[in-house]
N, C-alpha and C. Protein backbone atom coordinates (compact mmCIF):
# COMPACT_ATOMS: atom_id res chain seq x y z
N UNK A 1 103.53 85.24 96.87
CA UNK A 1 104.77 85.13 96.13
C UNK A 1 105.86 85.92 96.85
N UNK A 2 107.04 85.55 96.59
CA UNK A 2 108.41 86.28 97.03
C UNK A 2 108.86 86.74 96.45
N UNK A 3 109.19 87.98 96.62
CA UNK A 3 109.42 88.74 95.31
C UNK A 3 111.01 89.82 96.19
N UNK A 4 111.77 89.65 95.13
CA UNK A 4 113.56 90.11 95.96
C UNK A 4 113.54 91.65 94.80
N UNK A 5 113.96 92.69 95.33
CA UNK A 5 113.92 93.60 94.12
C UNK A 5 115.05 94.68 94.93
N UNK A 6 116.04 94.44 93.71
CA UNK A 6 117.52 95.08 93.78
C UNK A 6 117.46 96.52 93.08
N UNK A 7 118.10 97.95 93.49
CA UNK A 7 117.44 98.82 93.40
C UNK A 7 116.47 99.46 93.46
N UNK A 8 116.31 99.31 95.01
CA UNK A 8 114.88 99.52 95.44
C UNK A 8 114.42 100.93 95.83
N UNK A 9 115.79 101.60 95.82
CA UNK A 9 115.74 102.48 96.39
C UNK A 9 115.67 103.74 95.09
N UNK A 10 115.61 103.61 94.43
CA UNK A 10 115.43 104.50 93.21
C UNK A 10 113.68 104.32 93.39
N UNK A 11 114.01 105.81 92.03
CA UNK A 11 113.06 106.45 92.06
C UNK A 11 111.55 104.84 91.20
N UNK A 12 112.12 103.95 90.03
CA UNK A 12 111.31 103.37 89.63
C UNK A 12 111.01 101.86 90.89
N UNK A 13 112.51 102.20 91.10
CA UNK A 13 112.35 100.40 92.35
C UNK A 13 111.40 100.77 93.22
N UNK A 14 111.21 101.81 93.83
CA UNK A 14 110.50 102.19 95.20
C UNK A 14 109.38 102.29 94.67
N UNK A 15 108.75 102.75 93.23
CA UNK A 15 107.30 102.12 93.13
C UNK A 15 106.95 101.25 92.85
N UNK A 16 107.77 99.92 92.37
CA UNK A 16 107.71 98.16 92.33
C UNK A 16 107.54 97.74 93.47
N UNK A 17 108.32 98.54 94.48
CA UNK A 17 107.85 97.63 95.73
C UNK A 17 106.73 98.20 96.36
N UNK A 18 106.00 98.98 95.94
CA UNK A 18 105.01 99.55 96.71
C UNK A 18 103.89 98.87 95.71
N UNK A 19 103.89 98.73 94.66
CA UNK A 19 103.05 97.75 93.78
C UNK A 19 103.04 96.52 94.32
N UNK A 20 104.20 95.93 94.46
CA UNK A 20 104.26 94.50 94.84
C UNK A 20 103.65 94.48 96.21
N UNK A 21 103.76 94.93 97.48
CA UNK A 21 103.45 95.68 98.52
C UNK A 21 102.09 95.08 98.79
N UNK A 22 101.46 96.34 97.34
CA UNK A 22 99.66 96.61 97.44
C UNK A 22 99.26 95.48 96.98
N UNK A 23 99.65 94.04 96.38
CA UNK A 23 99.37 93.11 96.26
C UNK A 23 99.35 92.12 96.82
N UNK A 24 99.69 92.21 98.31
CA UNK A 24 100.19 91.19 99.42
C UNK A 24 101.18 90.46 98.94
N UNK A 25 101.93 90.49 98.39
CA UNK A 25 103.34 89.64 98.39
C UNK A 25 104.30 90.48 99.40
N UNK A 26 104.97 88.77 99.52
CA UNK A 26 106.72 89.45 100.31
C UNK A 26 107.34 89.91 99.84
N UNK A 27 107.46 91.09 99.95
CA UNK A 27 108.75 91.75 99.22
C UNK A 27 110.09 92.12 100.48
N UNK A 28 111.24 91.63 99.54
CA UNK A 28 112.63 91.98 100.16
C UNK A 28 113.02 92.87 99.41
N UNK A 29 113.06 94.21 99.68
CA UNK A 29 113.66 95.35 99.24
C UNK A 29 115.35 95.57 99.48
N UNK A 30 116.06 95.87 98.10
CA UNK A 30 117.59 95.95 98.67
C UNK A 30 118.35 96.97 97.89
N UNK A 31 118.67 97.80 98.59
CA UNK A 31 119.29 99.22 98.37
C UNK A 31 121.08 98.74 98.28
N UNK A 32 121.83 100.03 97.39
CA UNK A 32 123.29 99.64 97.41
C UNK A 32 123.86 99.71 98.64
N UNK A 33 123.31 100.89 99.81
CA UNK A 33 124.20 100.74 100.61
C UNK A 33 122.90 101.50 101.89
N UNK A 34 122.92 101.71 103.28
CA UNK A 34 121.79 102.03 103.78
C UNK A 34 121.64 103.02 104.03
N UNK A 35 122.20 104.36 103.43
CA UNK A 35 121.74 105.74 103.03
C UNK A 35 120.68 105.58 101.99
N UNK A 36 120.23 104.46 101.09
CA UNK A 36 119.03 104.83 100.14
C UNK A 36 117.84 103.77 100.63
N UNK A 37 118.21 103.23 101.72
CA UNK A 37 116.87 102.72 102.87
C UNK A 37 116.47 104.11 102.66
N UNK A 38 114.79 104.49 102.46
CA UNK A 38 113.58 105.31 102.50
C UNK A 38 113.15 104.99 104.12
N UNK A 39 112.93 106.47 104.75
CA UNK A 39 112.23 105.57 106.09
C UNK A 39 110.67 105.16 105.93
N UNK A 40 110.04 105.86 105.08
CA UNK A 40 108.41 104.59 104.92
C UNK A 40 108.76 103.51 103.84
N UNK A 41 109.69 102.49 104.39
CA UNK A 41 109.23 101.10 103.96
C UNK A 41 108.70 100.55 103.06
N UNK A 42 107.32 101.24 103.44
CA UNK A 42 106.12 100.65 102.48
C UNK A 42 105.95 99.07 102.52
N UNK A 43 105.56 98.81 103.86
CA UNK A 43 105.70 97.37 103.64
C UNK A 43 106.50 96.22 103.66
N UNK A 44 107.64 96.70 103.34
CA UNK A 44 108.63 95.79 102.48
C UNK A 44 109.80 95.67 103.68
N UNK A 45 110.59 94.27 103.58
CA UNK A 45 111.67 94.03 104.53
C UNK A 45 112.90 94.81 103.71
N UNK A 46 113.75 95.56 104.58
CA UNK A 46 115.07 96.47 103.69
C UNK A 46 116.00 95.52 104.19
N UNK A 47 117.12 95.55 102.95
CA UNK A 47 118.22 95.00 103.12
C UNK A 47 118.88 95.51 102.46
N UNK A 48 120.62 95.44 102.43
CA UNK A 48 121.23 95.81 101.41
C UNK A 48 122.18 94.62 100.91
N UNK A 49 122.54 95.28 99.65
CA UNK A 49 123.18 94.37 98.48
C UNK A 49 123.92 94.81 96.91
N UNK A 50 124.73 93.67 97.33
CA UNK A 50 125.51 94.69 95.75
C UNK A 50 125.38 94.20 94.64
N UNK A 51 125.00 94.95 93.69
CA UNK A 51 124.07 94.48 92.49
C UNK A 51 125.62 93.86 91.52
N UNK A 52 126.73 94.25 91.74
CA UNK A 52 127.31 94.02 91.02
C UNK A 52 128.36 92.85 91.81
N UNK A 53 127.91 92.34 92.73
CA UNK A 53 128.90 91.18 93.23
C UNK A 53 128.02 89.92 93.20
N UNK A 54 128.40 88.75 92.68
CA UNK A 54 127.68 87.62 92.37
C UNK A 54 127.06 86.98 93.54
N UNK A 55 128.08 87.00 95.03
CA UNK A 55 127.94 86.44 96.12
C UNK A 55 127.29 87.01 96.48
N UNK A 56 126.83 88.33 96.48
CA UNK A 56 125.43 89.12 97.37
C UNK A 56 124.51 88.84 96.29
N UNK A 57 124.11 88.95 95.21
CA UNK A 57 123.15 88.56 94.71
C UNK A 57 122.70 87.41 94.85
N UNK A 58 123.39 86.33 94.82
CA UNK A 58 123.43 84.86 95.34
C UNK A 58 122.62 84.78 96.34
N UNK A 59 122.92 85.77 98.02
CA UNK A 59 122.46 85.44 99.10
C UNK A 59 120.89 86.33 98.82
N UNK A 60 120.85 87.32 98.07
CA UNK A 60 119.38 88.53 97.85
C UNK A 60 118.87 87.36 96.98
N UNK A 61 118.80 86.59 96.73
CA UNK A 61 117.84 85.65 95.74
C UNK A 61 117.45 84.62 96.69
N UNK A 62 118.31 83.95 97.76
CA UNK A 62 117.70 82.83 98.49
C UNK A 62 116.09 82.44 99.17
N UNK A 63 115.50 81.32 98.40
CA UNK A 63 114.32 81.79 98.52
C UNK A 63 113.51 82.43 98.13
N UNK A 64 113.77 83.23 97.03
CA UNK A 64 112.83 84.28 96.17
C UNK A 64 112.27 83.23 95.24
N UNK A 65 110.97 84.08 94.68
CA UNK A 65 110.34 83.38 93.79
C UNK A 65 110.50 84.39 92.63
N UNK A 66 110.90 85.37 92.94
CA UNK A 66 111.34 86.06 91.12
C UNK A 66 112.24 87.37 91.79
N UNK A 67 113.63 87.86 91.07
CA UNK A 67 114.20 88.79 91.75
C UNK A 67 113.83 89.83 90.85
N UNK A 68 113.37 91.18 90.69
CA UNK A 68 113.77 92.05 90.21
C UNK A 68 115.09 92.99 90.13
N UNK A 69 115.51 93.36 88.88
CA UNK A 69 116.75 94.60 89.02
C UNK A 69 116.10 95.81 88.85
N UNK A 70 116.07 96.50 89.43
CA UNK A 70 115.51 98.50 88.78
C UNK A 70 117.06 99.30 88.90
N UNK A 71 118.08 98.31 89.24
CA UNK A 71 119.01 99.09 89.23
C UNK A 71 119.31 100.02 87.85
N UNK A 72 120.04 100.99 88.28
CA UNK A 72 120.23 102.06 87.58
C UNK A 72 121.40 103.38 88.09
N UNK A 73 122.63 103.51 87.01
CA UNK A 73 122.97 104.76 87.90
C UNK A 73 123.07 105.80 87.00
N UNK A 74 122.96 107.23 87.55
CA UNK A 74 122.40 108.32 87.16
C UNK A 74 122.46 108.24 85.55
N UNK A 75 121.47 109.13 85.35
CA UNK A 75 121.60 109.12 83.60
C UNK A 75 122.43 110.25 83.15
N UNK A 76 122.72 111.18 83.85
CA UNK A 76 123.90 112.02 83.38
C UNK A 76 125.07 112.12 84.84
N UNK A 77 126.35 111.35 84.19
CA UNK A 77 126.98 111.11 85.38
C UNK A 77 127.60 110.05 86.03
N UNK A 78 126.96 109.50 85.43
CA UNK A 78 126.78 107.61 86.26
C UNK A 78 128.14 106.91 84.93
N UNK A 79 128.14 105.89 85.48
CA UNK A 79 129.17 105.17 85.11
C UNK A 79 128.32 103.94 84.62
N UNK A 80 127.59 104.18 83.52
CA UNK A 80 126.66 103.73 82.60
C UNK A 80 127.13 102.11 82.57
N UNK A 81 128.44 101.71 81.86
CA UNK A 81 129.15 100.76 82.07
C UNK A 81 128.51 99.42 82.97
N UNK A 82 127.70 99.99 83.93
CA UNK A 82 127.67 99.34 85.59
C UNK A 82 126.18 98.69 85.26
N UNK A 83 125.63 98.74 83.91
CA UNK A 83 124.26 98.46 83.45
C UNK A 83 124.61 97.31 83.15
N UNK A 84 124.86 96.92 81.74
CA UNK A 84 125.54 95.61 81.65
C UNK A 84 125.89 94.62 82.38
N UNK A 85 127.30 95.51 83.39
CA UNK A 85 128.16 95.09 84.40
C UNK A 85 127.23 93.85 85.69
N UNK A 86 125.80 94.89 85.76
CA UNK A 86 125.07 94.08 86.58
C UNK A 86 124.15 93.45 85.94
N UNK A 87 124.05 92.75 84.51
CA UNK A 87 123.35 91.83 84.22
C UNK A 87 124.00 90.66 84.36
N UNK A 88 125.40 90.82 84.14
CA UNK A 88 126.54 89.85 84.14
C UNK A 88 126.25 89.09 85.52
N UNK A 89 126.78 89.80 86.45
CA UNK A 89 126.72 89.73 87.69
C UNK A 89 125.46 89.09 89.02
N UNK A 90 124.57 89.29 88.07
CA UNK A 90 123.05 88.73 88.61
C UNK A 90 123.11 87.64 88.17
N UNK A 91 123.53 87.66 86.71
CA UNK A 91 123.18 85.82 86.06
C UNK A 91 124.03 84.70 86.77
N UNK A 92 125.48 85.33 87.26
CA UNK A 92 126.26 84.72 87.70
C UNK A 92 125.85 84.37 89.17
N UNK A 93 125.17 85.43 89.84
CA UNK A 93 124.38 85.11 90.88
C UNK A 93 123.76 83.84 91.29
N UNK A 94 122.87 83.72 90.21
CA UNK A 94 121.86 83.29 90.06
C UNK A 94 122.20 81.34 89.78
N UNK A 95 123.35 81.44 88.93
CA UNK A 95 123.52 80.42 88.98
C UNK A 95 124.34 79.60 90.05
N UNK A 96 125.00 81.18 91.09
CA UNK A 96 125.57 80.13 91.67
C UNK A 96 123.90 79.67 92.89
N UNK A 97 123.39 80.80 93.22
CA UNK A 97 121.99 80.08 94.02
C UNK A 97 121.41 79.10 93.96
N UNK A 98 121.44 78.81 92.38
CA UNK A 98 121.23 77.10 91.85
C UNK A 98 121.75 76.19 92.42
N UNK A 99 123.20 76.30 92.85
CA UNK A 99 123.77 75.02 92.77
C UNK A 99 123.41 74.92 94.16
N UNK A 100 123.18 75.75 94.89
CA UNK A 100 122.45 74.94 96.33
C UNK A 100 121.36 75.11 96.49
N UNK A 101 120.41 75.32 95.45
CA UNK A 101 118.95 75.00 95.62
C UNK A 101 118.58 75.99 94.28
N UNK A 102 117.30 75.61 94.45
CA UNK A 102 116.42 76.48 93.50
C UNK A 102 116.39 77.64 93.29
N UNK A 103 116.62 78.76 92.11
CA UNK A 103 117.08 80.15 92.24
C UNK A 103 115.84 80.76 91.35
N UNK A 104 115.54 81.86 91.70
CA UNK A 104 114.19 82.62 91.06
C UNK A 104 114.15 83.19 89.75
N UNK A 105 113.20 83.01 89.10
CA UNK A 105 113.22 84.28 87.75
C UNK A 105 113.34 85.50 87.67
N UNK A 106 114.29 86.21 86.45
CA UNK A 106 114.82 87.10 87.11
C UNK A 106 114.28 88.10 86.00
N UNK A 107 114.01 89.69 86.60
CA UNK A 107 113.29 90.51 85.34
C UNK A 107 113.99 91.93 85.78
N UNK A 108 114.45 92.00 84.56
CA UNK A 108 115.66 93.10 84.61
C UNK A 108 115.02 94.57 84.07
N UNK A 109 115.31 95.40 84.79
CA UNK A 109 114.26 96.93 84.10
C UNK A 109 115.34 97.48 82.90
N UNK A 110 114.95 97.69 81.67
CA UNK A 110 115.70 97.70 80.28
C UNK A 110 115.82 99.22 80.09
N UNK A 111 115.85 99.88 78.71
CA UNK A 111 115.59 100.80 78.39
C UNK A 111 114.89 100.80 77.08
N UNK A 112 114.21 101.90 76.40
CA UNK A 112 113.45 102.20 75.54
C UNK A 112 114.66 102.48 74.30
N UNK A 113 115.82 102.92 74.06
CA UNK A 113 116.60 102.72 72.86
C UNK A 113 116.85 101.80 72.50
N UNK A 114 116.55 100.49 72.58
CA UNK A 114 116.61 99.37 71.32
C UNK A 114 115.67 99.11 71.32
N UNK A 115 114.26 99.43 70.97
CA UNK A 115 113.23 99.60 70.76
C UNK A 115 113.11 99.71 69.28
N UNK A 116 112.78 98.92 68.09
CA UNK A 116 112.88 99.19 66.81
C UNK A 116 111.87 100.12 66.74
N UNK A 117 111.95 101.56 66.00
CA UNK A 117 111.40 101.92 65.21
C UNK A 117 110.86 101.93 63.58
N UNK A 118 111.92 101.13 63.06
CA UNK A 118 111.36 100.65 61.52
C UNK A 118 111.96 99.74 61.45
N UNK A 119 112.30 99.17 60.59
CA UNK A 119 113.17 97.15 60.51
C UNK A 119 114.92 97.91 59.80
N UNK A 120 115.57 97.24 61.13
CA UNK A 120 117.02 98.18 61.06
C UNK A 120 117.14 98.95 61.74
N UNK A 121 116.12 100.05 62.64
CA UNK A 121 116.20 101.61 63.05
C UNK A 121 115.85 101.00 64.36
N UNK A 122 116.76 101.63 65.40
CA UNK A 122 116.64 101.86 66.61
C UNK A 122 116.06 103.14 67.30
N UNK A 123 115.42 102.90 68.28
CA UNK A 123 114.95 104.59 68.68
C UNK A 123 116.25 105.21 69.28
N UNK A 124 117.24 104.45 69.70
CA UNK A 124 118.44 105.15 70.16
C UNK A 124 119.02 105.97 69.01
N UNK A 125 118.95 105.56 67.57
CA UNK A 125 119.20 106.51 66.91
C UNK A 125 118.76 107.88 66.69
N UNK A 126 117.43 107.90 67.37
CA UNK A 126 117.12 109.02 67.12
C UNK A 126 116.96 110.60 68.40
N UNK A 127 117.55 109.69 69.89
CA UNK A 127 117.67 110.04 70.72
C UNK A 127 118.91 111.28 70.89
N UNK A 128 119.23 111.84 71.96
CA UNK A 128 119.57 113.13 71.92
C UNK A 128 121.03 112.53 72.82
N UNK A 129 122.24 113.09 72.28
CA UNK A 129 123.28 112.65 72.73
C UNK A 129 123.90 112.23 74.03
N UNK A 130 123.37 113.29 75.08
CA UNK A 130 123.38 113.20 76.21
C UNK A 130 122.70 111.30 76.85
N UNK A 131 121.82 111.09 76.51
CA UNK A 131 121.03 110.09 76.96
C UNK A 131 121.49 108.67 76.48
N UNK A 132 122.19 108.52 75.25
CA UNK A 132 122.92 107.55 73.72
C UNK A 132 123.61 106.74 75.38
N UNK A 133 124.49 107.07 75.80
CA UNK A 133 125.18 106.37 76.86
C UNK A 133 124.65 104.97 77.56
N UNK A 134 123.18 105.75 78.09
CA UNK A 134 122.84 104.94 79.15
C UNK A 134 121.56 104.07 78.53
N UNK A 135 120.86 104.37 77.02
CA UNK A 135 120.49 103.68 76.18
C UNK A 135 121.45 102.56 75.59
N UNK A 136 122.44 102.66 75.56
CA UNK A 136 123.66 101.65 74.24
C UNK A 136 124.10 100.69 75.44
N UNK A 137 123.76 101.12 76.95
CA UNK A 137 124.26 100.38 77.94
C UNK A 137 123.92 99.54 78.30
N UNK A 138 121.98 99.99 78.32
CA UNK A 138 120.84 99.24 78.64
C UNK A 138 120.77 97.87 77.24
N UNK A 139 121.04 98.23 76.46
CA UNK A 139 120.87 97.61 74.99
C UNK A 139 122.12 96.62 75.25
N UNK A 140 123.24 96.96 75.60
CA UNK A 140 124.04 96.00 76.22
C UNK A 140 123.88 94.98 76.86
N UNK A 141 123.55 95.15 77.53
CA UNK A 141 122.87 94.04 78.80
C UNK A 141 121.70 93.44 78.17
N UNK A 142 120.44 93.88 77.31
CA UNK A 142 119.66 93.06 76.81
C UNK A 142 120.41 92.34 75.86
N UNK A 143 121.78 92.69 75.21
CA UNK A 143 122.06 91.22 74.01
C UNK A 143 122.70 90.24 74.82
N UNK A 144 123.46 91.07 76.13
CA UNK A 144 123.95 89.77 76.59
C UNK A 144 122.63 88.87 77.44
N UNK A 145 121.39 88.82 77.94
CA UNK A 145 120.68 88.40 78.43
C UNK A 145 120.20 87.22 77.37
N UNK A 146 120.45 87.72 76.01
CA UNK A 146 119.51 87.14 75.06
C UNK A 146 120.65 85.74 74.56
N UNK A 147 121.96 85.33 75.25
CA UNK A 147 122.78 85.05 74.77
C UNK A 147 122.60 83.81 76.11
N UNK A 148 121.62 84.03 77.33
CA UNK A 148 121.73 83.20 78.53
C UNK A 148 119.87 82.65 78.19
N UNK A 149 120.87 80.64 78.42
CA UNK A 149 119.59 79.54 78.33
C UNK A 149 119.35 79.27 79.49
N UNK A 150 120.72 79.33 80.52
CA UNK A 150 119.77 78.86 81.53
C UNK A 150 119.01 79.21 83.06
N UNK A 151 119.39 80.61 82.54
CA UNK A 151 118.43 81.25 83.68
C UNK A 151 117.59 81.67 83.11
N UNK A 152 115.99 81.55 83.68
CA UNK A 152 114.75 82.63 83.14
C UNK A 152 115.06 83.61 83.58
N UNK A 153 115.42 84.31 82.77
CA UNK A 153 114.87 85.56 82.73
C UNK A 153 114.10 86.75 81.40
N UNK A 154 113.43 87.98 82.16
CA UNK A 154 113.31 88.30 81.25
C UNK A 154 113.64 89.89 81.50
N UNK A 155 113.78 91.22 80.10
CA UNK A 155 114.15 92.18 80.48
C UNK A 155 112.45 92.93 79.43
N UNK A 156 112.50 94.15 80.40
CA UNK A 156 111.54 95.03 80.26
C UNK A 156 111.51 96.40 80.30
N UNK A 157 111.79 96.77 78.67
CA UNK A 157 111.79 97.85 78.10
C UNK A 157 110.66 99.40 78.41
N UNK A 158 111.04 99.82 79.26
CA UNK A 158 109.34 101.41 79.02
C UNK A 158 109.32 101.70 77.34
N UNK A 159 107.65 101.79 77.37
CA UNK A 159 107.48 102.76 76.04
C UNK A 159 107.79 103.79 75.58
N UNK A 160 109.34 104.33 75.72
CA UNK A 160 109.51 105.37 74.94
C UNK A 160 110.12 105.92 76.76
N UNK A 161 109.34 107.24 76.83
CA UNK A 161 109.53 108.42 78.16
C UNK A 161 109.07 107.46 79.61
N UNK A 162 109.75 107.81 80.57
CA UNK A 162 109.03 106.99 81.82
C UNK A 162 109.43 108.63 82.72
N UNK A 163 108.44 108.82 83.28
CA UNK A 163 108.19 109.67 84.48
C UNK A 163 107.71 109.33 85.34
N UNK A 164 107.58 109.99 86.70
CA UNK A 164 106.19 109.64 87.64
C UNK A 164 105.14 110.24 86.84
N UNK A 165 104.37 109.52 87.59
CA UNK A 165 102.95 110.11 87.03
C UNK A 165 101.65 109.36 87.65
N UNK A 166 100.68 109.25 86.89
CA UNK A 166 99.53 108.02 87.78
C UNK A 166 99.30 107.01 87.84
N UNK A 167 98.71 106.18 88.23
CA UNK A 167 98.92 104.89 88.22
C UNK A 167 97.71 104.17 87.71
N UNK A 168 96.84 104.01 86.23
CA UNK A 168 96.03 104.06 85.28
C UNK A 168 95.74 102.26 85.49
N UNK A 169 96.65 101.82 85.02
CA UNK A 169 96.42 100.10 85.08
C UNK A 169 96.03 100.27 83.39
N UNK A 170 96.03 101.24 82.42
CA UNK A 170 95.79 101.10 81.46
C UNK A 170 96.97 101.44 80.29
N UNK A 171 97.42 100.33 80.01
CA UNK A 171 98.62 100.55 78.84
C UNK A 171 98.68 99.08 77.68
N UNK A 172 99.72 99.46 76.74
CA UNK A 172 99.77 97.97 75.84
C UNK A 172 100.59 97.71 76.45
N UNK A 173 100.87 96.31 76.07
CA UNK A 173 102.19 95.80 75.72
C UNK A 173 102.22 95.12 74.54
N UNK A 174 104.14 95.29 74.42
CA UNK A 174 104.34 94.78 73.11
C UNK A 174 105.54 93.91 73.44
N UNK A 175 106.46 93.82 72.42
CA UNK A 175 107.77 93.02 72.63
C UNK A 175 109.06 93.57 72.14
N UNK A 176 109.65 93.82 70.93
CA UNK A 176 111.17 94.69 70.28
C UNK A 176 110.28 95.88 69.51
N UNK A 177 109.13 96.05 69.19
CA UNK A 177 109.01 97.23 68.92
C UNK A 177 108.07 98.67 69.36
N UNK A 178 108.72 99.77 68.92
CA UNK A 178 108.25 100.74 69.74
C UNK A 178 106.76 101.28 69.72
N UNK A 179 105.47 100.85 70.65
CA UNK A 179 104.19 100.52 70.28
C UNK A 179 103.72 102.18 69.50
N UNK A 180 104.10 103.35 69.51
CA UNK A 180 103.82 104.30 69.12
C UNK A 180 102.69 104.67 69.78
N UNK A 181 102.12 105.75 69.41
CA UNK A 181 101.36 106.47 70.31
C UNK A 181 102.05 107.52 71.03
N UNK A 182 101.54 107.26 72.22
CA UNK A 182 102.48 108.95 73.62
C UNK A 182 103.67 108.57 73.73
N UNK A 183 104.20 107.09 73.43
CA UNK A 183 105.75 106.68 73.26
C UNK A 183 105.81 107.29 74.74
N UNK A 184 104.99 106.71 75.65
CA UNK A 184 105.55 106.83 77.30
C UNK A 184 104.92 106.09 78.13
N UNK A 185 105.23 106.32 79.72
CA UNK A 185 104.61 105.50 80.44
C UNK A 185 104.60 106.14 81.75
N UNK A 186 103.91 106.00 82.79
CA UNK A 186 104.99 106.54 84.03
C UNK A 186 104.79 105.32 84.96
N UNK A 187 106.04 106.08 85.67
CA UNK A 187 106.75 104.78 86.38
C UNK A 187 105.71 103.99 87.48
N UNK A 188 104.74 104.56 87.76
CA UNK A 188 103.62 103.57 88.48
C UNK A 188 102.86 102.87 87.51
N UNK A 189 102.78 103.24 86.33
CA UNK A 189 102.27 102.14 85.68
C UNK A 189 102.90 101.01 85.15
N UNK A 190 104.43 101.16 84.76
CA UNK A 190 105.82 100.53 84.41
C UNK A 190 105.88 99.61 85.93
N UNK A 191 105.23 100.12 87.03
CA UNK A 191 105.37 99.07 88.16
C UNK A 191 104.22 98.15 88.17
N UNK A 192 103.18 98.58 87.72
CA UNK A 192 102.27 97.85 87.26
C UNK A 192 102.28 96.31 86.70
N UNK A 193 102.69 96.82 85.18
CA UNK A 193 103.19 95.76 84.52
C UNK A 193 104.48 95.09 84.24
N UNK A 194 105.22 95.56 85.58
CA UNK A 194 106.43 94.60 86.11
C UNK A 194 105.72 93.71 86.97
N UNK A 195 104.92 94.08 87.61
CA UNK A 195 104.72 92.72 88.73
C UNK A 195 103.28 92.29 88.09
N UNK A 196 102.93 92.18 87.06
CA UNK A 196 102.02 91.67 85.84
C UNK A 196 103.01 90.33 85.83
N UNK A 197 104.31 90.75 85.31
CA UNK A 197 104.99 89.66 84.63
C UNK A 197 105.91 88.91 85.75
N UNK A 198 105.85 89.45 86.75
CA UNK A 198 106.57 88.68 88.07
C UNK A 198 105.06 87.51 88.33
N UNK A 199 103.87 87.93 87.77
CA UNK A 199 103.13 87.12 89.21
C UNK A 199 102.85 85.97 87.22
N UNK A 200 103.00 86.45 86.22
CA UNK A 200 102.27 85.32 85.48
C UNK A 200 103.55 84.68 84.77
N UNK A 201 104.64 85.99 84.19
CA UNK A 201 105.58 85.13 83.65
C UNK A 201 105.43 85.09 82.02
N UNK A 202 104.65 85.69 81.67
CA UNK A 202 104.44 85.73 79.97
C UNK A 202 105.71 86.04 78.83
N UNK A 203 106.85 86.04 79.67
CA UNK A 203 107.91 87.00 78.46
C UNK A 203 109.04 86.27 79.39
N UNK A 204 109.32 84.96 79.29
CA UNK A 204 110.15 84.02 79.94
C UNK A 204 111.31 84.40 78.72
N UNK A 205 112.93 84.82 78.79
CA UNK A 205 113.54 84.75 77.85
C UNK A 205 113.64 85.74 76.71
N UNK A 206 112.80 86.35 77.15
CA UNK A 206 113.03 87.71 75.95
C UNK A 206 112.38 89.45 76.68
N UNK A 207 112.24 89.85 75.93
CA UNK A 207 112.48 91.20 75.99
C UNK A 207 110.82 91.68 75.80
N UNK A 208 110.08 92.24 76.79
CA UNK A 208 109.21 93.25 76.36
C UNK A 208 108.67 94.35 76.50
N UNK A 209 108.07 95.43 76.11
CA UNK A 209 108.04 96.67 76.98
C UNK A 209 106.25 97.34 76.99
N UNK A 210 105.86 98.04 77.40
CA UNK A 210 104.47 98.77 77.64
C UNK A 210 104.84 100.12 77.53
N UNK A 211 103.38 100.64 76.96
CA UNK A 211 103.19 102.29 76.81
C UNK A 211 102.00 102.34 76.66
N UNK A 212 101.87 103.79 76.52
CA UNK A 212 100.10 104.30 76.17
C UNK A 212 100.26 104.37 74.95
């Protein structure tokens, strides 16, 4: 499989592609600019690309068989805004890749605050102010995703906390609500069951997330 993954160069993208990697697929790795090219590779062809211009996403999809986003900018700092901004921007991508050929499924890395905790209750409500930003941002971009028929895609929420940590192969998944338990995950296992759903596709169109 071909697998295109935008924000690669972060801390969660760079273990998707090293997942995708350890699975023998092609991976095209694509950083914002080539200061966050990593020099071990890991496998993967580097390129760069701008997550938020339609025409580079357009050309980072040609030929892919599913693109990932891990984009992300800082969680204290960042211009949160630019979450959304690049769901917009991918879909628009995506469709223009269509019109000259076949364009890939696309699986967007979400966040854990719209995660229901009771029927009505968001876990963003109960989150700590500092963080509300880049949760309400992420939650942004999943309503507008949920509002697009004709690109597959799908977006994928962590259970709750995502850190590094080990790489288990053992977690749930669920779909809008928050599975409870350690309400976490770490990010090698969150790479795990991203390229779970790149290679089968189970959550075409909607939203789902994993935890312990």
């Amino acid at each position: 499989m071909k697998i295109a993954i935008l924000g690669a160069g972060g801390r969660i993208g760079q273990r998707i592609v090293k997942e995708a990697v350890s699975r023998r697929h092609t991976v095209t790795a694509f950083a914002r600019d080539s200061s966050r090219i990593p020099e071990d590779k890991s496998g993967a062809t580097w390129k760069v690309a701008d997550v938020l211009d339609p025409d580079s996403v357009a050309q980072a999809a040609k030929g892919e068989d599913v693109l990932i986003s891990a984009y992300g900018p800082p969680q204290q700092g960042g211009d949160t805004e630019k979450i959304p901004q690049s769901a917009r921007a991918i879909i628009e991508g995506l469709r223009k890749q269509r019109l000259s050929g076949t364009s890939p499924r696309f699986i967007m890395v979400g966040g854990a605050g719209s995660l229901e905790v009771a029927p009505g209750k968001l876990l963003v409500d109960l989150l700590p102010d500092f963080v509300k930003p880049t949760a309400n941002a992420h939650h942004e971009a999943l309503k507008y995703l949920l509002t697009v028929t004709d690109v597959p895609w799908t977006n994928f929420s962590p259970g709750g906390q995502i850190n590094p940590g080990e790489r288990t192969g053992n977690f749930r998944l669920g779909t809008d609500q928050l599975l409870g338990g350690k309400n976490e995950i770490s990010m090698e296992d969150y790479a795990v069951a991203m390229i779970d759903e790149a290679e089968q596709g189970k959550h075409i169109g909607r939203r789902f997330t994993a935890g312990y």
